[in-house]
N, C-alpha and C. Protein backbone atom coordinates (compact mmCIF):
# COMPACT_ATOMS: atom_id res chain seq x y z
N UNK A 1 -17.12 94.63 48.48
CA UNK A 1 -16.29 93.55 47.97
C UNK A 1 -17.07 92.24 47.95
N UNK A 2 -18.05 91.96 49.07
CA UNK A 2 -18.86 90.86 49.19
C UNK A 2 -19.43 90.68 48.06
N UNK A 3 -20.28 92.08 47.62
CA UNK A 3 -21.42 92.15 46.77
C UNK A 3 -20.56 91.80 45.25
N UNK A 4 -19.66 91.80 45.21
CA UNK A 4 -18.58 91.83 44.02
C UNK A 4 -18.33 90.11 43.79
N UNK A 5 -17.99 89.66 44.60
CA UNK A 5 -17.58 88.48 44.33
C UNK A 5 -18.60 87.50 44.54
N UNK A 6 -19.75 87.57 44.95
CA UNK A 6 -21.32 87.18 44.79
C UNK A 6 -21.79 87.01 43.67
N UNK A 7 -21.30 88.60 42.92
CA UNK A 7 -21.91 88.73 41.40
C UNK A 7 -20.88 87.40 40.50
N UNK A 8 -19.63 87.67 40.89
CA UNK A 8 -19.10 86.77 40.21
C UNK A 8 -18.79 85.55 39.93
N UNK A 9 -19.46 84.87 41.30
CA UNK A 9 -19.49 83.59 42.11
C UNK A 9 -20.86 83.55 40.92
N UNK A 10 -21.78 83.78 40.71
CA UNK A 10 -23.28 83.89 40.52
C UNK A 10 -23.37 84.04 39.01
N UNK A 11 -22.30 84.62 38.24
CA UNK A 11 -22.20 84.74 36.90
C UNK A 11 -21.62 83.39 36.88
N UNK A 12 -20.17 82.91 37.05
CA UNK A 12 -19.55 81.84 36.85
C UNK A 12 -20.81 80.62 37.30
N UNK A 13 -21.66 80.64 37.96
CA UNK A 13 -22.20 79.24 38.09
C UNK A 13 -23.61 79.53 36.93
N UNK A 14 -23.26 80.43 36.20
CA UNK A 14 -24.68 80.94 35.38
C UNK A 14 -23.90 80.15 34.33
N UNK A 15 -22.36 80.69 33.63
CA UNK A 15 -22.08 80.35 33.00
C UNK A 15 -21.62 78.73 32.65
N UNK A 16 -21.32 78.33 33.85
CA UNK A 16 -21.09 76.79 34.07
C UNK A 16 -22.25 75.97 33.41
N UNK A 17 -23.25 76.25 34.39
CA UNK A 17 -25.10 75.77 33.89
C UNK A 17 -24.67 75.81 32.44
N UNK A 18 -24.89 76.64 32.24
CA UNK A 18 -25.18 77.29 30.46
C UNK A 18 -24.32 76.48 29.55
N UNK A 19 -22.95 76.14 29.63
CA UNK A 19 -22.07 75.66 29.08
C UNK A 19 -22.42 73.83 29.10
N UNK A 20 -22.57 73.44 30.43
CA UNK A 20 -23.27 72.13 30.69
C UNK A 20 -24.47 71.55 29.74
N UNK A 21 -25.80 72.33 29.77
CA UNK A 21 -26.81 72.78 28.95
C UNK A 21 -26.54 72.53 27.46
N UNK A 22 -25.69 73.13 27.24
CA UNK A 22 -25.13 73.15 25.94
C UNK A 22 -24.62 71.83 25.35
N UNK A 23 -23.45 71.62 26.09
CA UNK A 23 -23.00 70.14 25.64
C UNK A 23 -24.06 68.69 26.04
N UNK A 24 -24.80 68.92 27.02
CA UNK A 24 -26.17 68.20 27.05
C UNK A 24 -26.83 68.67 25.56
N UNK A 25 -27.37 69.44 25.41
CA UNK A 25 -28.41 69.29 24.59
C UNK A 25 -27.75 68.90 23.12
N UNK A 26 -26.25 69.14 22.64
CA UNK A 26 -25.56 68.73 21.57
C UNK A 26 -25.17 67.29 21.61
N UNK A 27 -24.81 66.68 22.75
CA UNK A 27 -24.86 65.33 22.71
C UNK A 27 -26.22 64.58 22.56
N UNK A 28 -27.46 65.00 22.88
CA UNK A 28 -28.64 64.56 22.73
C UNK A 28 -29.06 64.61 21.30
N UNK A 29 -28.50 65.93 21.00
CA UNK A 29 -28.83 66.11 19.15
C UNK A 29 -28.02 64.73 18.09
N UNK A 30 -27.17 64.35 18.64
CA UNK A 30 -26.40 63.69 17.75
C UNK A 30 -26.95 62.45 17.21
N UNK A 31 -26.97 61.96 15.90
CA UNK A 31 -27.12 60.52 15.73
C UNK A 31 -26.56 59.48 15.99
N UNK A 32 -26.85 58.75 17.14
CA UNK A 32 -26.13 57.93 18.05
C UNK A 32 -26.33 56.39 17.58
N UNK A 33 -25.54 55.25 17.53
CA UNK A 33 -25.86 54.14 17.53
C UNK A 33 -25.49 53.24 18.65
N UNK A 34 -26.40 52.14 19.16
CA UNK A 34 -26.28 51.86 20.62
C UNK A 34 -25.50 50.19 20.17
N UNK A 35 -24.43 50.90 21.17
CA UNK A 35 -23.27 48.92 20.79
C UNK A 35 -23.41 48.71 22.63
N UNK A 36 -23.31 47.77 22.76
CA UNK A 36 -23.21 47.30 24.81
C UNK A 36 -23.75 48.12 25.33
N UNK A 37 -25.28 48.53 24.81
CA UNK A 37 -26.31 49.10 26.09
C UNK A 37 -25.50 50.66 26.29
N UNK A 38 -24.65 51.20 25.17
CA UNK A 38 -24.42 52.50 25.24
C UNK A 38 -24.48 53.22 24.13
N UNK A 39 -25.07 54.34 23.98
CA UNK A 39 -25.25 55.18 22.64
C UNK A 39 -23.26 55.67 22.52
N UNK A 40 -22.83 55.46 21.05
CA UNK A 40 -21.44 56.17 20.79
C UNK A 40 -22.23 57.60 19.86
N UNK A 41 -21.38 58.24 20.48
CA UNK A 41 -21.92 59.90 20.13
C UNK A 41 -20.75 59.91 19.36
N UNK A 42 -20.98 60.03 17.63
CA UNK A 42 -19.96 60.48 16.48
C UNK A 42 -18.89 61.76 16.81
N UNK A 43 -19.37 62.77 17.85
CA UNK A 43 -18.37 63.76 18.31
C UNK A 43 -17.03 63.25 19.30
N UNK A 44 -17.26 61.82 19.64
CA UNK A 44 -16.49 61.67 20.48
C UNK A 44 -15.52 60.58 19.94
N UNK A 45 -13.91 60.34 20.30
CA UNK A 45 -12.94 59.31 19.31
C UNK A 45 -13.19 58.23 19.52
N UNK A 46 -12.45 57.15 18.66
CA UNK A 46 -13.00 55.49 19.44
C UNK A 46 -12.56 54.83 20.72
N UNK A 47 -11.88 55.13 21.31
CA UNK A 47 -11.42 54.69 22.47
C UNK A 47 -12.72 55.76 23.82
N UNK A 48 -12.95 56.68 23.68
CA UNK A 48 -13.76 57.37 24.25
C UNK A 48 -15.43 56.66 24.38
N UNK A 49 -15.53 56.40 23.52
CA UNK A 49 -16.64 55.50 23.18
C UNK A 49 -16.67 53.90 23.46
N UNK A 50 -15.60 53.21 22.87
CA UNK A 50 -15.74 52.41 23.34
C UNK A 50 -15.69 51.80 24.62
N UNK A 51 -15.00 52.52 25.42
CA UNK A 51 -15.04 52.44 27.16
C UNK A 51 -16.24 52.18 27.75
N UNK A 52 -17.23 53.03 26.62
CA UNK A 52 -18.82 52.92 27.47
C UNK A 52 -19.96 51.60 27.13
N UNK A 53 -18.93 50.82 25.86
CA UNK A 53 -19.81 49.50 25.42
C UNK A 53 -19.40 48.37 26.48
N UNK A 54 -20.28 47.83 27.63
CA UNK A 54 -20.05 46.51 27.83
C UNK A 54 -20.06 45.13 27.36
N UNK A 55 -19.98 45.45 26.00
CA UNK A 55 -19.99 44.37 24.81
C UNK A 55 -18.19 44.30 24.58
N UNK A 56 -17.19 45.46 24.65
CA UNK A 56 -15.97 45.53 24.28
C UNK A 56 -15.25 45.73 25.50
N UNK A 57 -15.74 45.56 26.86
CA UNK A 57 -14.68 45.25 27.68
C UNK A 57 -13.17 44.88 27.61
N UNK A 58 -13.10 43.85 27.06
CA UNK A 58 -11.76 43.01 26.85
C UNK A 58 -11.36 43.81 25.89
N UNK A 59 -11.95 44.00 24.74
CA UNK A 59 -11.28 44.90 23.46
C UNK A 59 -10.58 46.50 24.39
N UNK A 60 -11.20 46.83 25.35
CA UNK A 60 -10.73 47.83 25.71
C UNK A 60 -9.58 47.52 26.60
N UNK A 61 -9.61 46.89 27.53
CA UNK A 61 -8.61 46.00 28.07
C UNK A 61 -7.21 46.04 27.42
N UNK A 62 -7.56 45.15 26.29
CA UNK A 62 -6.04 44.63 25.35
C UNK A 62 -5.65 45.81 24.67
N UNK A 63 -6.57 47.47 24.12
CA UNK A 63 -5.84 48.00 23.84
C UNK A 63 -5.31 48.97 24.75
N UNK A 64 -5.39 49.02 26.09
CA UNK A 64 -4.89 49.35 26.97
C UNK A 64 -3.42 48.67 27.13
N UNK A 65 -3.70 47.50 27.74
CA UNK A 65 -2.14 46.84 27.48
C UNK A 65 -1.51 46.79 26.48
N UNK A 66 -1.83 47.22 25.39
CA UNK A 66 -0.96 47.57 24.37
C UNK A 66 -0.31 48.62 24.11
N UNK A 67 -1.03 49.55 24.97
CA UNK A 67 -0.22 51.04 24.93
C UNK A 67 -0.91 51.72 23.40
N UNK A 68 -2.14 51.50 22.76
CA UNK A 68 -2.88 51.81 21.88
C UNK A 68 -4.06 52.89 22.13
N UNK A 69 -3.79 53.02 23.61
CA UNK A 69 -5.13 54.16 23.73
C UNK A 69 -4.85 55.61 22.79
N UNK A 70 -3.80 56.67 23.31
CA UNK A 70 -3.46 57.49 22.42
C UNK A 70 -3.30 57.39 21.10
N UNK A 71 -3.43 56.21 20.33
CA UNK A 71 -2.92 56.02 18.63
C UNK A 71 -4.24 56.11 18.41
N UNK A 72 -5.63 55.46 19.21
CA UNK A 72 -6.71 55.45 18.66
C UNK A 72 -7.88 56.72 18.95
N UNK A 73 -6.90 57.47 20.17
CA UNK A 73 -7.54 58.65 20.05
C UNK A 73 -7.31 59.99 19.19
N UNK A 74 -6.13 59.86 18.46
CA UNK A 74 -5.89 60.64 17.76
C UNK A 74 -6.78 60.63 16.57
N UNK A 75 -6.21 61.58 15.74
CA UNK A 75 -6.97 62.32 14.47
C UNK A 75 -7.76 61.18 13.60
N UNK A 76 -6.65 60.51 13.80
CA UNK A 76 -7.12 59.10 12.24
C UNK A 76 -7.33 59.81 10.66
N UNK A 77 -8.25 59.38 10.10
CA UNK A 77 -9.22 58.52 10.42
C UNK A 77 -9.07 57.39 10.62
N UNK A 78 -9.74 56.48 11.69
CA UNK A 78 -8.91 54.86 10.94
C UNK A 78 -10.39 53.89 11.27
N UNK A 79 -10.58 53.03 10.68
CA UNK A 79 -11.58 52.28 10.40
C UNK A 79 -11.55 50.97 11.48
N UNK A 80 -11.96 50.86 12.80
CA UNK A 80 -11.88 49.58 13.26
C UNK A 80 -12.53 48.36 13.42
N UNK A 81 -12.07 47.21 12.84
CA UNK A 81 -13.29 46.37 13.22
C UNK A 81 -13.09 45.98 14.17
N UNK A 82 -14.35 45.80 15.34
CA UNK A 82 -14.07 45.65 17.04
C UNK A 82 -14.86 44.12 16.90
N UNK A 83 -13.77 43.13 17.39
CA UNK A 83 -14.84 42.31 18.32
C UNK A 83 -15.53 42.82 19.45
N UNK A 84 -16.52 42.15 19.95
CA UNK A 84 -17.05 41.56 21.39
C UNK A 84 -16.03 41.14 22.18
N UNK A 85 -17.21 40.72 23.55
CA UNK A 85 -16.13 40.22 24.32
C UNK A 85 -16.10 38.96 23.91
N UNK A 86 -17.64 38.38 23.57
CA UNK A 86 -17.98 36.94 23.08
C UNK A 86 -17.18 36.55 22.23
N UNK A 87 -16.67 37.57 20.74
CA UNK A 87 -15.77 37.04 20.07
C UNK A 87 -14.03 36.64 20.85
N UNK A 88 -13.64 37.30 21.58
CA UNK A 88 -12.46 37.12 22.70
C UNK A 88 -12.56 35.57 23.16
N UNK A 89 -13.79 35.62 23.73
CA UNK A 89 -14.26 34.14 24.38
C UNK A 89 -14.16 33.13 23.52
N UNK A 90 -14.23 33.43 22.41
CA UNK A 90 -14.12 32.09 21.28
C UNK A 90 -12.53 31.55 20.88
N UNK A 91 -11.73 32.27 21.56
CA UNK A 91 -10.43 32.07 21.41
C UNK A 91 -10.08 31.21 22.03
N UNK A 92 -8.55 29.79 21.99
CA UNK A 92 -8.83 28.84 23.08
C UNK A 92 -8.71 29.74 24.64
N UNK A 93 -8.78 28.67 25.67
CA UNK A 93 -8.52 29.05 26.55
C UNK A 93 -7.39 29.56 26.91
N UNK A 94 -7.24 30.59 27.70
CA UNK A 94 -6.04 31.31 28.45
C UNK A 94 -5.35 32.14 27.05
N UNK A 95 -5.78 32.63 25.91
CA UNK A 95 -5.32 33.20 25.21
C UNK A 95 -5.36 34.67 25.44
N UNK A 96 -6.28 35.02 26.05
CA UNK A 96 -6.57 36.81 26.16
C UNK A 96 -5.37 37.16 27.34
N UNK A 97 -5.84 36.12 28.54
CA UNK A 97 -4.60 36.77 29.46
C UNK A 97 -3.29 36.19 29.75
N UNK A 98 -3.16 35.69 28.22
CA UNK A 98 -1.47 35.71 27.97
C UNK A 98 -1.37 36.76 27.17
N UNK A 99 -1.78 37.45 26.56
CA UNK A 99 -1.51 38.18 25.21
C UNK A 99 -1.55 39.64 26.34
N UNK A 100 -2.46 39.94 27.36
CA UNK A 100 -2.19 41.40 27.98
C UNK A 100 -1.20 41.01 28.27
N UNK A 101 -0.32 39.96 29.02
CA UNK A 101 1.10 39.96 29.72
C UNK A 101 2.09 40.78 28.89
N UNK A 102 3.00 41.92 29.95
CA UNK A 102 3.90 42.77 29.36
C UNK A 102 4.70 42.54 28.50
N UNK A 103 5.38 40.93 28.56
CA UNK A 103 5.90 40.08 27.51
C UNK A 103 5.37 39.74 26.05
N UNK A 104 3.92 39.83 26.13
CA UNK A 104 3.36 39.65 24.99
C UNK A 104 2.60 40.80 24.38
N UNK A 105 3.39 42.21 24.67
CA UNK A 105 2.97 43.31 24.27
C UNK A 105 3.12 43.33 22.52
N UNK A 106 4.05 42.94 22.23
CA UNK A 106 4.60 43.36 20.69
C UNK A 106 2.89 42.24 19.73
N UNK A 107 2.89 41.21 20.21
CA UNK A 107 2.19 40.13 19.43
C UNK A 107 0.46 40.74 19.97
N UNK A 108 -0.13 41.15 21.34
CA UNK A 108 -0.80 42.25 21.38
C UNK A 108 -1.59 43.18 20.39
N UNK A 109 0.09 43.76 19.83
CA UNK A 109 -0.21 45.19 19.63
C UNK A 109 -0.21 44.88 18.22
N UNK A 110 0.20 43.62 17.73
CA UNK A 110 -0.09 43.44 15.98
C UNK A 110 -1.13 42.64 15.87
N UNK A 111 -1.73 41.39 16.61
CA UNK A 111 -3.18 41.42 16.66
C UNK A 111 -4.12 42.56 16.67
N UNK A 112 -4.13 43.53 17.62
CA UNK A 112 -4.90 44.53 17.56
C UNK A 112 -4.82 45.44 16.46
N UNK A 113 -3.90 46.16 15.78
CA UNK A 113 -3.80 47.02 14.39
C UNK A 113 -4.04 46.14 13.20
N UNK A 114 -3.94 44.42 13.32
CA UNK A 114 -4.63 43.63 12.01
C UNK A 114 -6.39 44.07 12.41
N UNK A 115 -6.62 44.87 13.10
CA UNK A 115 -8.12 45.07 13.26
C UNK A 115 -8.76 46.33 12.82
N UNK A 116 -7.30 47.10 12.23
CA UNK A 116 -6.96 48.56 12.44
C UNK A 116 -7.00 48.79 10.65
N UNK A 117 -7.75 49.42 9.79
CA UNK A 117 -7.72 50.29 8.47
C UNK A 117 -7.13 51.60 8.50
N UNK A 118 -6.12 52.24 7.96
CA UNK A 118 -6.50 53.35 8.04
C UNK A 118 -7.46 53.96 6.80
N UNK A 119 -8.18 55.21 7.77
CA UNK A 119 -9.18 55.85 6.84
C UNK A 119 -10.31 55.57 6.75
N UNK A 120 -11.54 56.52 6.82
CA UNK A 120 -12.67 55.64 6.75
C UNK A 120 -13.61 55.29 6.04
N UNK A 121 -13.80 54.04 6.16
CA UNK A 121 -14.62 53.27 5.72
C UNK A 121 -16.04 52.76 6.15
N UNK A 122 -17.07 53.67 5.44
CA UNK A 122 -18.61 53.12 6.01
C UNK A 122 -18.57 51.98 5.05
N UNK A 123 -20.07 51.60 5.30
CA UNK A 123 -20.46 49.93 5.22
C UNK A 123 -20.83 50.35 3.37
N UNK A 124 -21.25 51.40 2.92
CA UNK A 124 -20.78 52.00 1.83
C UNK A 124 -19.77 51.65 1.19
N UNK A 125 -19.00 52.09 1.62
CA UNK A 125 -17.60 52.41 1.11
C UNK A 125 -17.31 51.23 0.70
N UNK A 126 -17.11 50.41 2.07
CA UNK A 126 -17.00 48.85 2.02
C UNK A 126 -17.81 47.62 0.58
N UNK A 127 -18.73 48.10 0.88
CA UNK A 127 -19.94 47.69 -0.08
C UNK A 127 -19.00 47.69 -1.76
N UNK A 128 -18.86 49.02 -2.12
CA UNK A 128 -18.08 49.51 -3.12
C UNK A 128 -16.93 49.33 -3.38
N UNK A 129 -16.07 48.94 -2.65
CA UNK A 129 -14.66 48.21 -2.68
C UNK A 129 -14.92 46.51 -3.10
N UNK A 130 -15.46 45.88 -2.21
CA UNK A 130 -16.49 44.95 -3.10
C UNK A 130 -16.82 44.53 -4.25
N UNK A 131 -17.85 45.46 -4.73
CA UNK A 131 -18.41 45.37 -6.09
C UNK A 131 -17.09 45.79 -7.02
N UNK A 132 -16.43 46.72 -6.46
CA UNK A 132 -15.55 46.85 -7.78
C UNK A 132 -14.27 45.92 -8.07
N UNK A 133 -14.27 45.28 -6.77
CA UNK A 133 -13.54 43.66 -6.65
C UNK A 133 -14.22 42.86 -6.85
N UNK A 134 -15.09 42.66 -7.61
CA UNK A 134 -16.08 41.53 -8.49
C UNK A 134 -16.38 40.62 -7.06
N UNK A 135 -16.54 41.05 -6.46
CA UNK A 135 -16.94 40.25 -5.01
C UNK A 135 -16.13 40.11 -4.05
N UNK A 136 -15.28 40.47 -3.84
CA UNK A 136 -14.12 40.72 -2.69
C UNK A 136 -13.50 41.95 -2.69
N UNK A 137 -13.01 42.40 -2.00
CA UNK A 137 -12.07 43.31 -1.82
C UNK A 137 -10.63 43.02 -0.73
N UNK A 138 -9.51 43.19 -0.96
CA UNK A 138 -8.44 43.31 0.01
C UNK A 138 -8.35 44.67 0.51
N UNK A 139 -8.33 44.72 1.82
CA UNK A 139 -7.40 46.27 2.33
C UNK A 139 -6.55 45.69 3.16
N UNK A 140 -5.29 47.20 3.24
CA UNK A 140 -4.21 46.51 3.96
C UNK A 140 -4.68 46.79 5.68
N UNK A 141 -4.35 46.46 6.74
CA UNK A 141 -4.58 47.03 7.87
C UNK A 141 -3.22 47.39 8.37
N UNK A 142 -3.52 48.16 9.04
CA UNK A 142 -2.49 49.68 10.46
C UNK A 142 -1.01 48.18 11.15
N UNK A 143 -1.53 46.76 10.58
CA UNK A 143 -0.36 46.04 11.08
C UNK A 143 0.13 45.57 9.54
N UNK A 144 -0.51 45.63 8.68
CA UNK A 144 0.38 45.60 7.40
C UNK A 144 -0.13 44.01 6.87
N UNK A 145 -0.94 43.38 7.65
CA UNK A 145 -0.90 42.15 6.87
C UNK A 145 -2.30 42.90 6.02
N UNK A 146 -3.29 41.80 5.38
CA UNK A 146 -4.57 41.99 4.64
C UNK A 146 -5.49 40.96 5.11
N UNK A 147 -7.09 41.80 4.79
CA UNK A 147 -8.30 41.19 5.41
C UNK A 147 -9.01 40.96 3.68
N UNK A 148 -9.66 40.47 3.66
CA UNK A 148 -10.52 39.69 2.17
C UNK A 148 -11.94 40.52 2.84
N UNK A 149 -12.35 41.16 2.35
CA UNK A 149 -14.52 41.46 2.48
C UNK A 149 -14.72 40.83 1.45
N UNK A 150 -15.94 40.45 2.11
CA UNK A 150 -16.91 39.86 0.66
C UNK A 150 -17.71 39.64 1.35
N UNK A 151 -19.34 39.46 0.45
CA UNK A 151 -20.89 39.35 1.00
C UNK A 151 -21.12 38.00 1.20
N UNK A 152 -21.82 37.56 2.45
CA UNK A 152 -22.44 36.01 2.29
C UNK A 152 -23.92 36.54 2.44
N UNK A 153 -24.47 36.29 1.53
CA UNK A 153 -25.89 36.61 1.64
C UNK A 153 -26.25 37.98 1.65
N UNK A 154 -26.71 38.32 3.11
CA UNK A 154 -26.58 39.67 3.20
C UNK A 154 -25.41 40.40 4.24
N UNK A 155 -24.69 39.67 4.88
CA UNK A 155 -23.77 40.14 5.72
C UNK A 155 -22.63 40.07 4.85
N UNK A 156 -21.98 41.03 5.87
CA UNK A 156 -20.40 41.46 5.30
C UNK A 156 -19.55 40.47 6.28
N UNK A 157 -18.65 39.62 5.43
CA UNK A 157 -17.50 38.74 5.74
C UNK A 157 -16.23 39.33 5.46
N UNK A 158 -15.34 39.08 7.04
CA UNK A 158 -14.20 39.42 6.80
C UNK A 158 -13.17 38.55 7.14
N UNK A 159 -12.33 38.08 5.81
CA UNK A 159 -11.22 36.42 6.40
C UNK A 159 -9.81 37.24 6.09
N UNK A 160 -9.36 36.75 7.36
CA UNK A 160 -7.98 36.68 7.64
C UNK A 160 -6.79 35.99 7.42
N UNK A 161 -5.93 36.46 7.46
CA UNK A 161 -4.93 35.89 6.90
C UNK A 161 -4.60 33.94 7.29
N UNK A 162 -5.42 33.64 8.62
CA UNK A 162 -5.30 32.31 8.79
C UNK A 162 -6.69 31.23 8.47
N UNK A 163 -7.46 32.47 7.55
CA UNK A 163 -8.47 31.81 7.25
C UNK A 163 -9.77 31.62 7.93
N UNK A 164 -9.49 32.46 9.02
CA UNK A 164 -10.51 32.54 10.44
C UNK A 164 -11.48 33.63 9.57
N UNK A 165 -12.74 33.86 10.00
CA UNK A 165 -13.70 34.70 9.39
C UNK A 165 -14.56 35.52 10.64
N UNK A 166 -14.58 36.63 10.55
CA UNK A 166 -15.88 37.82 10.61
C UNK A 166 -17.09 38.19 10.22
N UNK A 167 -18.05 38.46 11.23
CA UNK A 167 -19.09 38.94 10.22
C UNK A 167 -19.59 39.90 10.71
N UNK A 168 -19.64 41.21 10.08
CA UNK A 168 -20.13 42.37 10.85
C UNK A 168 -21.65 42.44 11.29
N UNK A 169 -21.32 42.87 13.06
CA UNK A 169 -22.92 42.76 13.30
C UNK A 169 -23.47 43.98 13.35
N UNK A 170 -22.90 44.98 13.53
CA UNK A 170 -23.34 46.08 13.85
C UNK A 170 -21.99 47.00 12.70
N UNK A 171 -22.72 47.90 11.38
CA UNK A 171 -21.87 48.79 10.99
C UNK A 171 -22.30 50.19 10.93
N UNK A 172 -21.36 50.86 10.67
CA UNK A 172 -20.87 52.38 11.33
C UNK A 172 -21.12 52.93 12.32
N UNK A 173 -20.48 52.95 12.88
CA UNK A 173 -21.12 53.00 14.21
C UNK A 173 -19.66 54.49 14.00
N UNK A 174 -20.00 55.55 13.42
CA UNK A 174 -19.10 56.60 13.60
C UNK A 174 -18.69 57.48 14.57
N UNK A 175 -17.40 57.71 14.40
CA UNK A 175 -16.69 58.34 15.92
C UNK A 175 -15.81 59.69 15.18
N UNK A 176 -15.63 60.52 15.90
CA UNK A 176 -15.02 61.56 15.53
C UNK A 176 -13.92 61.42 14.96
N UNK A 177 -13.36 60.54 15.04
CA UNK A 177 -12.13 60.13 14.10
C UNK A 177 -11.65 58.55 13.16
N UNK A 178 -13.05 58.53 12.75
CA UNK A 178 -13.06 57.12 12.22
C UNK A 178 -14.53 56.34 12.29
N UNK A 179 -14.26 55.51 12.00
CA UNK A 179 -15.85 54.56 12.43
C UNK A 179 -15.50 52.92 12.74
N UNK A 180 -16.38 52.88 13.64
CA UNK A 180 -16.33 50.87 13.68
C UNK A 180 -17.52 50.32 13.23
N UNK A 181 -17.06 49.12 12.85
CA UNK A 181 -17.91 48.46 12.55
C UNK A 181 -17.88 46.80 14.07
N UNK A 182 -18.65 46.33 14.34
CA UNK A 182 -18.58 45.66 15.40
C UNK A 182 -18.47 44.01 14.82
N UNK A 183 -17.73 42.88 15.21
CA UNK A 183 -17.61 42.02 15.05
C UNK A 183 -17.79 40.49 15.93
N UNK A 184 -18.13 39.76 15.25
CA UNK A 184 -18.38 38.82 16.12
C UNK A 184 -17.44 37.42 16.38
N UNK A 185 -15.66 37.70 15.90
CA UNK A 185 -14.91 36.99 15.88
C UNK A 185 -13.55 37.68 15.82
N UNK A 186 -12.48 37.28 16.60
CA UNK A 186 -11.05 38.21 16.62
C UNK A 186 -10.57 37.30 15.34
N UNK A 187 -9.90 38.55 14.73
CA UNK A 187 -9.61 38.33 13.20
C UNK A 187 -7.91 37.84 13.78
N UNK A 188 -6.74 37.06 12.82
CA UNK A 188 -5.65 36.88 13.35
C UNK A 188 -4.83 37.08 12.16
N UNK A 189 -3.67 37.08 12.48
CA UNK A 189 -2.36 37.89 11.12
C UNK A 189 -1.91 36.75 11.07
N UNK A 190 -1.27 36.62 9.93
CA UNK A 190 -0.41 34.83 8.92
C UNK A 190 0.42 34.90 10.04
């Protein structure tokens, strides 16, 4: 009986290894792009990923208090543009930690989906929505108001409904259910 459950103790940690091995060497295979000193592996959703950028702290934060983790781990696709934390910081003072307060969940959670596309959109795609908007494009976002793209030079600009502007610093950064593009200003709804 010893010799029995030895073998099987000894298979199961063969197979463990092996399985480990595996998802190591497939996460290593992947084409990764590095946002906050962390590679996002395209097999994994955006909330999974973004946990590991210390550039989106706060972004992860607020969609926590929003009760947005499960919406952004699901299927999607949905297209996000993420500030920084730096872009957070540019907000006046005491704005981030009034907006996690439980009271200010609803206003939260529609700041955060004006950040939200559904469907995805590479810097492609984007590009091409663009040009075929003679230099702009509108999409609607996951909170229903609209963002304006258009090129300044060579970066992609994105203005909001109060006239506040974006500029993508880092794009596609793809996730198993969508892609971000990274931003350097929190976009705001009329």
């Amino acid at each position: 009986m010893k010799k029995i459950t030895s073998v099987v103790i000894i298979a199961a940690v063969a197979l463990f290894t092996n399985v480990s091995f595996v998802q190591a060497q497939s996460a290593a295979s992947e084409k990764t792009v590095e946002v906050g000193g962390a590679p996002m592996y395209p097999s994994k959703d955006i909330v999974t990923n973004a946990v590991n950028s210390k550039d989106h702290t706060t972004l992860v934060a607020a969609v926590k208090a929003a009760g947005l983790v499960e919406t952004l781990q699901s299927a999607g696709p949905f297209t996000v543009f993420a500030p920084t934390n730096a872009a957070f910081e540019l907000l006046p003072a005491g704005t981030v930690e009034s907006l996690v307060k439980p009271e200010n969940k609803a206003t939260l959670t529609g700041i955060l989906t004006y950040h939200v596309v559904a469907g995805k959109f590479s810097a492609v795609d984007i590009m091409k929505l663009i040009k075929a908007g003679n230099g702009s494009a509108t999409v609607k976002t996951v909170a229903g108001g609209n963002l304006v793209i258009s090129m300044r030079g060579k970066n992609v600009v994105i203005k909001d409904e109060k006239g506040g502007e974006a500029i993508v610093t880092i794009k596609d950064v793809n996730q198993s259910n969508g892609v971000i593009h990274v931003i350097d200003h929190v976009l705001m709804p009329g």
